[in-house]
C-alpha atoms as a PDB file:
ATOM      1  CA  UNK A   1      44.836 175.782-102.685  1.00  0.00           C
ATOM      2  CA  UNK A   2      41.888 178.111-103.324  1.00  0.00           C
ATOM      3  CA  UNK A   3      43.407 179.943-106.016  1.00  0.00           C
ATOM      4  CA  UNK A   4      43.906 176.636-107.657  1.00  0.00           C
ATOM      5  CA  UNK A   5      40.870 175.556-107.323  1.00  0.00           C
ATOM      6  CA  UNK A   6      39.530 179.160-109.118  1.00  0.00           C
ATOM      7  CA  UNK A   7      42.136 178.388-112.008  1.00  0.00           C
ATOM      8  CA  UNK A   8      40.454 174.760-112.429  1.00  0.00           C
ATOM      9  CA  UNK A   9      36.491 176.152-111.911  1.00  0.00           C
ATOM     10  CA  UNK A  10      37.802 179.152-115.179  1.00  0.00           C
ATOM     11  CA  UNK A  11      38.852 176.273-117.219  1.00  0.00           C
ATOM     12  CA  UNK A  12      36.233 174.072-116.801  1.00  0.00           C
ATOM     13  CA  UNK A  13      33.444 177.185-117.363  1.00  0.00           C
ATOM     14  CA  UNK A  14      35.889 178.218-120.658  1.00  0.00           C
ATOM     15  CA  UNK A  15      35.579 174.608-121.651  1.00  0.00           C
ATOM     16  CA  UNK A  16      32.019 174.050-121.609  1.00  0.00           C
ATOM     17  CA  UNK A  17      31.388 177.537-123.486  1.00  0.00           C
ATOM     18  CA  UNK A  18      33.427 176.183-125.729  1.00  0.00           C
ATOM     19  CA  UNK A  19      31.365 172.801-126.649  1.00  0.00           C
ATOM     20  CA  UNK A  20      28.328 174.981-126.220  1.00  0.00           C
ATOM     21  CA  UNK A  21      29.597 177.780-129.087  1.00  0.00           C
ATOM     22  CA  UNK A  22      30.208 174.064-130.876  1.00  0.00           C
ATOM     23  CA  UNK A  23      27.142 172.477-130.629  1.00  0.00           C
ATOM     24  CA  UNK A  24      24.807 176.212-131.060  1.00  0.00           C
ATOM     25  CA  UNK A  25      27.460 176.414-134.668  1.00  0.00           C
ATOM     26  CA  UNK A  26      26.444 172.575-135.653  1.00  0.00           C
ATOM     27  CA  UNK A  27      22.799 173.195-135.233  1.00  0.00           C
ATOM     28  CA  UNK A  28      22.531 176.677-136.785  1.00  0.00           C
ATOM     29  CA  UNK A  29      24.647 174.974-140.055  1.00  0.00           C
ATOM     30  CA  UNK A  30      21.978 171.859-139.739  1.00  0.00           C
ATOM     31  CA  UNK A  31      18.713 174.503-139.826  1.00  0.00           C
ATOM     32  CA  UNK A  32      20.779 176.809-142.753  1.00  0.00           C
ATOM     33  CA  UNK A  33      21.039 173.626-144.798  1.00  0.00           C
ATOM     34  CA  UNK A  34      17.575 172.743-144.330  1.00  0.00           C
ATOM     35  CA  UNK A  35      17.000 176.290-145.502  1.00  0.00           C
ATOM     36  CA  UNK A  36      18.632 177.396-148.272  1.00  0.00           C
ATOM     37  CA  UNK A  37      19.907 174.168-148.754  1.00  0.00           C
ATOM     38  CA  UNK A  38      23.876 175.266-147.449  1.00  0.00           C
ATOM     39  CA  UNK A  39      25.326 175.025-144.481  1.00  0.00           C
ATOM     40  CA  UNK A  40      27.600 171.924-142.506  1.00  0.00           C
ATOM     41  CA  UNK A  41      26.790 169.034-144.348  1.00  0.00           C
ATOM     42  CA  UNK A  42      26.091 165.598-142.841  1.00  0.00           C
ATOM     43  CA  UNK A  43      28.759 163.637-143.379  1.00  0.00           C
ATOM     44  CA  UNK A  44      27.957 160.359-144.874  1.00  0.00           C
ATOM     45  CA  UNK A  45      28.537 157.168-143.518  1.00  0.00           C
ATOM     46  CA  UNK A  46      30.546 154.325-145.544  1.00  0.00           C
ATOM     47  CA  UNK A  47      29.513 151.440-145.917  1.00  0.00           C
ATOM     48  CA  UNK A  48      31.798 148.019-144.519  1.00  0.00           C
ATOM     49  CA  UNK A  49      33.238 147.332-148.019  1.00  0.00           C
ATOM     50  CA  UNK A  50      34.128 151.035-148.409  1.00  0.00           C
ATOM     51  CA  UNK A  51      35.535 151.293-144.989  1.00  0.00           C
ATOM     52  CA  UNK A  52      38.369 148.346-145.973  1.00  0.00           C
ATOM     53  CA  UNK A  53      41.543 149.451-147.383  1.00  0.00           C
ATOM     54  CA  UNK A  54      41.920 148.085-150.619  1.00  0.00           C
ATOM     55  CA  UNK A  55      45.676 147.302-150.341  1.00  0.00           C
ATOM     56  CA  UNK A  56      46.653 144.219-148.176  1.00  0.00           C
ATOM     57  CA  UNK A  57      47.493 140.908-149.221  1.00  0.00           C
ATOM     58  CA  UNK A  58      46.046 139.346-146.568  1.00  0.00           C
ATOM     59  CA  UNK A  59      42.448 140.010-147.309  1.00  0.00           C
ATOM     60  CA  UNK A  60      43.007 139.022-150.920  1.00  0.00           C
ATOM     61  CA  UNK A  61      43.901 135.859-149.691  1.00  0.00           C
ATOM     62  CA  UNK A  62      40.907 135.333-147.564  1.00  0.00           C
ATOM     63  CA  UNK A  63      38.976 136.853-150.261  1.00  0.00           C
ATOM     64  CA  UNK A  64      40.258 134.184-152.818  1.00  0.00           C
ATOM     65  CA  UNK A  65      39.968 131.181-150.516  1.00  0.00           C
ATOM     66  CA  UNK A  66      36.138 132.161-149.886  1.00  0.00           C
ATOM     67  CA  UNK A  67      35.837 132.144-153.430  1.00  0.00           C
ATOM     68  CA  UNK A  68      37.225 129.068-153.889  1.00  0.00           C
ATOM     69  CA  UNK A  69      40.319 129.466-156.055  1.00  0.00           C
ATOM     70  CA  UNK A  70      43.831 128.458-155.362  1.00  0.00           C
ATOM     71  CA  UNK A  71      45.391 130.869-153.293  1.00  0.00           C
END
């Protein structure tokens, strides 16, 4: 029981040194970039049209009957 419990306190402590080594790497990249202009860039976020696939017939459809035309 109490060596189980150890085991599961070690992961958790590896864990959050983990998303802490994560989070201290994302902000040193943000400050670099601001710097010298390098660095982890921001990613960029599409817009709604981007975001839709362009294959599927069933948004041309809808697309077409919003538009009027015979579908």
């Amino acid at each position: 029981m109490r060596e189980e419990r150890k085991r599961e306190r070690g992961r958790d402590v590896l864990r959050r040194r983990k998303r802490k080594r994560k989070r201290r790497r994302k902000r040193e990249g943000a400050r670099r970039q601001g710097e010298e202009g390098e660095g982890r860039k921001k990613k960029k976020k599409k817009k709604k049209k981007e975001r839709r696939s362009s294959c599927g017939e069933g948004r041309k459809k809808k697309e077409k009957a919003k538009k009027g035309e015979k579908v």
